[in-house]
Protein backbone atom coordinates (compact mmCIF):
# COMPACT_ATOMS: atom_id res chain seq x y z
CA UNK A 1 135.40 82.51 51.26
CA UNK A 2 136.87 83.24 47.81
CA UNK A 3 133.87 81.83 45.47
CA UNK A 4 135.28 81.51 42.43
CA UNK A 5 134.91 77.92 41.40
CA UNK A 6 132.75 76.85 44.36
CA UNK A 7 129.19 75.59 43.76
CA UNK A 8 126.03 77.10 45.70
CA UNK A 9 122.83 75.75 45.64
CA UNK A 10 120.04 77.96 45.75
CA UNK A 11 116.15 76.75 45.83
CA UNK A 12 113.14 79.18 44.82
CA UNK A 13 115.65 80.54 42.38
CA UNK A 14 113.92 81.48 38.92
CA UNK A 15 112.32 84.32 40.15
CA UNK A 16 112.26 87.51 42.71
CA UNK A 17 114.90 87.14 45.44
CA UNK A 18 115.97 83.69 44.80
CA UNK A 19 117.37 85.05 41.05
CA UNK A 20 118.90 87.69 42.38
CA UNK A 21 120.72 85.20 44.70
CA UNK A 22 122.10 83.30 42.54
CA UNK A 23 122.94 85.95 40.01
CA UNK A 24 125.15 87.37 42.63
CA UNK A 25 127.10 84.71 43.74
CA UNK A 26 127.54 83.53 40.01
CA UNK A 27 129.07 87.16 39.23
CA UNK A 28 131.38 86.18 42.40
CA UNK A 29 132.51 83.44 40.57
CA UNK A 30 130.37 80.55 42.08
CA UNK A 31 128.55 77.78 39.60
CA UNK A 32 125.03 77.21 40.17
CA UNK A 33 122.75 74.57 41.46
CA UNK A 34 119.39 76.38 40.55
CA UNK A 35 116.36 75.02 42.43
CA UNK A 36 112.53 75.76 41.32
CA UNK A 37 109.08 73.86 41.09
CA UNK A 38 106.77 75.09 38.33
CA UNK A 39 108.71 78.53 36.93
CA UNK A 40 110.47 76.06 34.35
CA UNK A 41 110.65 79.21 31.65
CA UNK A 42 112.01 81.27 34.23
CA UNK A 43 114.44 79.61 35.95
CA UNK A 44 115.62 78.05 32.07
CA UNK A 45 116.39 82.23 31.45
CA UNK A 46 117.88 82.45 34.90
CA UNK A 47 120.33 79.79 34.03
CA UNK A 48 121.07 80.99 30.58
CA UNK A 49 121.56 84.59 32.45
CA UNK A 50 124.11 82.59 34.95
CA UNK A 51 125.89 80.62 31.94
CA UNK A 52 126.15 83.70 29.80
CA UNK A 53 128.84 84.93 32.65
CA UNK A 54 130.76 81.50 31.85
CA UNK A 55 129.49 80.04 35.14
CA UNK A 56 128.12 76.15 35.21
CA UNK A 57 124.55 76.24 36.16
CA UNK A 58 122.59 72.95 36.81
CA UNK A 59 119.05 72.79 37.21
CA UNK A 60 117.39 70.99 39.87
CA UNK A 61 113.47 70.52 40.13
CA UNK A 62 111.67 69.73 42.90
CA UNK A 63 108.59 69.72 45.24
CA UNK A 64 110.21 71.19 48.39
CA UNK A 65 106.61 69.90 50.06
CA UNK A 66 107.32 66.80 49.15
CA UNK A 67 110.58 64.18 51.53
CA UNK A 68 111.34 62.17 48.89
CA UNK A 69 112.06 65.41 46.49
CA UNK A 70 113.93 66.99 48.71
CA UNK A 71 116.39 64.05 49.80
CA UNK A 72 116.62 63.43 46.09
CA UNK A 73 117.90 66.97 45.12
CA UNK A 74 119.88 67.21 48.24
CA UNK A 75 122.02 63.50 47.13
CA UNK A 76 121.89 65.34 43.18
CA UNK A 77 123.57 68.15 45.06
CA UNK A 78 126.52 66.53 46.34
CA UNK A 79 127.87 65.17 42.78
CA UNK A 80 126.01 67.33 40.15
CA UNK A 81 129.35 69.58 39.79
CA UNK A 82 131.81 67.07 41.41
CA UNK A 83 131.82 68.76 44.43
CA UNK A 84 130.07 69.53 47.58
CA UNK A 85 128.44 72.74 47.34
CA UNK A 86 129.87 75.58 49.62
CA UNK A 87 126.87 77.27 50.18
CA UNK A 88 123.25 76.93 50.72
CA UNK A 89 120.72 79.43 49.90
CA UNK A 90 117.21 78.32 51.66
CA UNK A 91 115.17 80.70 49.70
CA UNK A 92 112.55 78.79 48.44
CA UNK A 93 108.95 80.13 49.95
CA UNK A 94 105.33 80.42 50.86
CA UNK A 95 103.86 83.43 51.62
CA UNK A 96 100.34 82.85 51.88
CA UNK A 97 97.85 85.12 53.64
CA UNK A 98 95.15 83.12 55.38
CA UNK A 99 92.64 84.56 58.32
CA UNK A 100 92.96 82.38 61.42
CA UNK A 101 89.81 81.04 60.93
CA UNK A 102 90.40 80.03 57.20
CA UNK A 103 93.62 78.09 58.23
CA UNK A 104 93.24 74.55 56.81
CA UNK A 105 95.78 72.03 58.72
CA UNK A 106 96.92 70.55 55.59
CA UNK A 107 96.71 73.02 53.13
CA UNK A 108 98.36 75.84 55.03
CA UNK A 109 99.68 74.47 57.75
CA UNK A 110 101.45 71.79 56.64
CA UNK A 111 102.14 73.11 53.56
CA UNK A 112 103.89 76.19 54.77
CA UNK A 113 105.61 74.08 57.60
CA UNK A 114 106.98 71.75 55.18
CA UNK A 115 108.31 74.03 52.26
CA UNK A 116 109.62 76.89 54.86
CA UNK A 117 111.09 74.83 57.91
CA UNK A 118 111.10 71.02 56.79
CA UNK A 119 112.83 71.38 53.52
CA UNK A 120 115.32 73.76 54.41
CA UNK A 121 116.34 71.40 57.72
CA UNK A 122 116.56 68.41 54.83
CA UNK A 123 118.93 70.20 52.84
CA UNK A 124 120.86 72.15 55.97
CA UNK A 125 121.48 68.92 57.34
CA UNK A 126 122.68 66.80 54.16
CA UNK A 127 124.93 69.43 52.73
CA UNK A 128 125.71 70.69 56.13
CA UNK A 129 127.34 67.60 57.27
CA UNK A 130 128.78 66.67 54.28
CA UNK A 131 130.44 70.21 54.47
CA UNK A 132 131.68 69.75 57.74
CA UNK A 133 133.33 66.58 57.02
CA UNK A 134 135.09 68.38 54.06
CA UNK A 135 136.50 71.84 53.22
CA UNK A 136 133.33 73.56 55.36
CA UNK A 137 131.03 76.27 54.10
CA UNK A 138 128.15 78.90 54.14
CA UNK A 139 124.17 77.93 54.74
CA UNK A 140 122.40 81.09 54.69
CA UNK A 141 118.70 80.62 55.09
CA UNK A 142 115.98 83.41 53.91
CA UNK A 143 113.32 84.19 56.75
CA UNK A 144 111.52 87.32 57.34
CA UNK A 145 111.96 90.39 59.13
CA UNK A 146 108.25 90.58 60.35
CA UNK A 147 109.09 87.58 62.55
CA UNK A 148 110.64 90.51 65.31
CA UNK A 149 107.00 92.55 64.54
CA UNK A 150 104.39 90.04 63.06
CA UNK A 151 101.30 91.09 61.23
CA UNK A 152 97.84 89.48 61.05
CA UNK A 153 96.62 86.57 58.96
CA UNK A 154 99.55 85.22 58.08
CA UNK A 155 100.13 82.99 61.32
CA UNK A 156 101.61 79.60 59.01
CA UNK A 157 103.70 81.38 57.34
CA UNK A 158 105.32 83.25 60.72
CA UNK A 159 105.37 80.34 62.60
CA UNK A 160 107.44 78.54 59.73
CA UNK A 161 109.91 81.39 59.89
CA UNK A 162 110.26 81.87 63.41
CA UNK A 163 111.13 78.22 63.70
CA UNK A 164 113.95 79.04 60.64
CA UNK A 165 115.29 81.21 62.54
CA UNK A 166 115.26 79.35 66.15
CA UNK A 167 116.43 76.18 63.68
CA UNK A 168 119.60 78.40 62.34
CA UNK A 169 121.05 78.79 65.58
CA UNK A 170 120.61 75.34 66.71
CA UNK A 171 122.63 74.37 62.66
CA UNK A 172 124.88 76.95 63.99
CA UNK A 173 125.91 75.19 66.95
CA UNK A 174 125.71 71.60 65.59
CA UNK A 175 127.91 72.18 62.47
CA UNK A 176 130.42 74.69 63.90
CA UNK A 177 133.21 75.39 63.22
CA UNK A 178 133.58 74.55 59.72
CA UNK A 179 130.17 75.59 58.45
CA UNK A 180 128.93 79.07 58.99
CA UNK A 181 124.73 78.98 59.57
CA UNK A 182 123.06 82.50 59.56
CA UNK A 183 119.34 84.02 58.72
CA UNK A 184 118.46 86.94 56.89
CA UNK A 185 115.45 88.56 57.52
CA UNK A 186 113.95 90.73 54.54
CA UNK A 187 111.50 93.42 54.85
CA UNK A 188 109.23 94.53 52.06
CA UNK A 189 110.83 94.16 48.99
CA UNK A 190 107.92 94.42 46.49
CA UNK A 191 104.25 95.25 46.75
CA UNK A 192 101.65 92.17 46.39
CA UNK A 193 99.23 93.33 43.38
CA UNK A 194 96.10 93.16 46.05
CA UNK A 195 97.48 95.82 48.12
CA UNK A 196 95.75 99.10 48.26
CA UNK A 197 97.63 102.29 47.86
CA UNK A 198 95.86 102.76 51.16
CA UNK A 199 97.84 100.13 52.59
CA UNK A 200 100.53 100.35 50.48
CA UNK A 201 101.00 103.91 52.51
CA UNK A 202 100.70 102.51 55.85
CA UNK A 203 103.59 99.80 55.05
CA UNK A 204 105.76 102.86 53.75
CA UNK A 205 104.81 104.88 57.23
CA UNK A 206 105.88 101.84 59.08
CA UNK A 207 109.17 101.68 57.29
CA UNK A 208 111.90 104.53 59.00
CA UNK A 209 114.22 104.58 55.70
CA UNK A 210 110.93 105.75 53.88
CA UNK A 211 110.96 103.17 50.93
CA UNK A 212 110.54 99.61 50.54
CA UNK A 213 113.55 97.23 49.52
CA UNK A 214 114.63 95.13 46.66
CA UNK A 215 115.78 91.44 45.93
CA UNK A 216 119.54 92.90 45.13
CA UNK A 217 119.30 94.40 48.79
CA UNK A 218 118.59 90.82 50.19
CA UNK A 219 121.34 88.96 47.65
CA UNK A 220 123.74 91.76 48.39
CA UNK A 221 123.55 90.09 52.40
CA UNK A 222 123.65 86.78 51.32
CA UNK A 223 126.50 87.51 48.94
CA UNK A 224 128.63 89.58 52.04
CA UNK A 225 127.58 86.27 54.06
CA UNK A 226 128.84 83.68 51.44
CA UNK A 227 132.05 85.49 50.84
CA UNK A 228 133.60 87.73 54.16
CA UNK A 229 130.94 85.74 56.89
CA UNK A 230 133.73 83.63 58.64
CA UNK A 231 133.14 84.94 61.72
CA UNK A 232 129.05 85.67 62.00
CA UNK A 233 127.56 82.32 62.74
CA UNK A 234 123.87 82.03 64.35
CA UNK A 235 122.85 85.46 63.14
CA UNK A 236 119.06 86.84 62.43
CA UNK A 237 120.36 89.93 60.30
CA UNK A 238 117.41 91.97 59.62
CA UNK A 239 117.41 93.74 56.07
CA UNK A 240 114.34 95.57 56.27
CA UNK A 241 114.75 99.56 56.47
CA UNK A 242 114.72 99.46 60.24
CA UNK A 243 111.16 98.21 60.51
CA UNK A 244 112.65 96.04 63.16
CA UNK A 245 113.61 98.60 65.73
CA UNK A 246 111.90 98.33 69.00
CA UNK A 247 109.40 101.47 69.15
């Protein structure tokens, strides 16, 4: 898909991966629906970034937790550039660390459920049909690598993206063949601040390349997804230093 003058929407998009997301399809020529919740300063320099390349950028706020905000961006999103978007960046996330016996039902569970699997089947399925019944396109959601090799206390949170990932197939075969569903799963792509160098070793040990990743590695799939995907369609791509090979 040639992007130049398309429109992608991508939510969680002021900061970390999300940015880098939509900085590279706006260098590819795509405008911009930018999706965030509370970063309002950040994803304001995001779009300034994205507008400074002569791109359109719109910004769309929203509590992915919450139906109603979600149908509501997902309508904004089929008319806010006159257009249906061509792709779909499910970025948006919650990575929260919670023992099993800590887990509250609504606060984690649901929480994590409903901004990691819920929202992005909203928007997949609004945009996606509407993309099917037009020119067709890309939705390229953002799970996790860790889903192949999970880790402990963060059982929401792995749940939500194994069921992205079991849900992208199933998109895969409903909208084909005009829209293109895939997952990308990242590795470690930064370090959380209440990691100890201690552990912060181990996860380097565990990695085969030797070093962790970064957001451009994880836009840098979505980008070769958006633009030369038009035959990959159901796909878990891993993009995680090999931390996914069975050992």
């Amino acid at each position: 898909m040639n992007l130049a003058g398309k429109t992608a929407l991508v939510t969680g998009a002021a900061k970390r991966v999300g940015r880098e997301c939509a900085l590279f399809l706006a260098r590819a020529g795509a405008d911009i629906l930018l999706h965030y919740h509370r970063s309002e300063q950040a994803a304001e320099d995001t779009a300034n970034e994205i507008r400074a390349m002569g791109r359109k950028c719109t910004l769309l706020r929203a509590n992915l937790c919450d139906v109603a905000d979600v149908d509501a961006i997902a309508a904004r999103a089929l008319t806010a550039h006159g257009e249906v978007p061509a792709v779909l960046v499910n970025c948006a996330s919650d990575f929260r660390r919670v023992k099993l016996g800590d887990i509250d039902v609504a606060a984690d569970w649901d929480a994590m459920l409903a901004l990691n699997l819920r929202a992005p089947f909203q928007l997949a399925r609004t945009l996606g049909l509407a993309m099917a019944a037009g020119d067709g396109g890309k939705i390229i959601n953002i799970a996790d690598a860790a889903i192949q090799r999970p880790y402990k206390h963060h059982l929401p949170y792995l749940v939500s993206k194994s069921a992205l990932e079991a849900m992208t197939r199933l998109l895969a075969l409903e909208l084909a063949p005009k829209v293109q569903v895939n997952c990308v799963g990242p590795g470690t792509v930064i370090f959380n601040d209440d990691q100890s160098p201690a552990l912060r070793q181990a996860i380097l040990d565990a990695i085969p390349l030797g070093h962790i990743g970064s957001s451009e590695d994880i836009a840098r799939m979505v980008l070769y997804l958006a633009e030369h995907g038009d035959f990959i369609t159901g796909a878990f791509l891993p993009v995680d230093g090999g931390v996914a090979i069975p050992g």
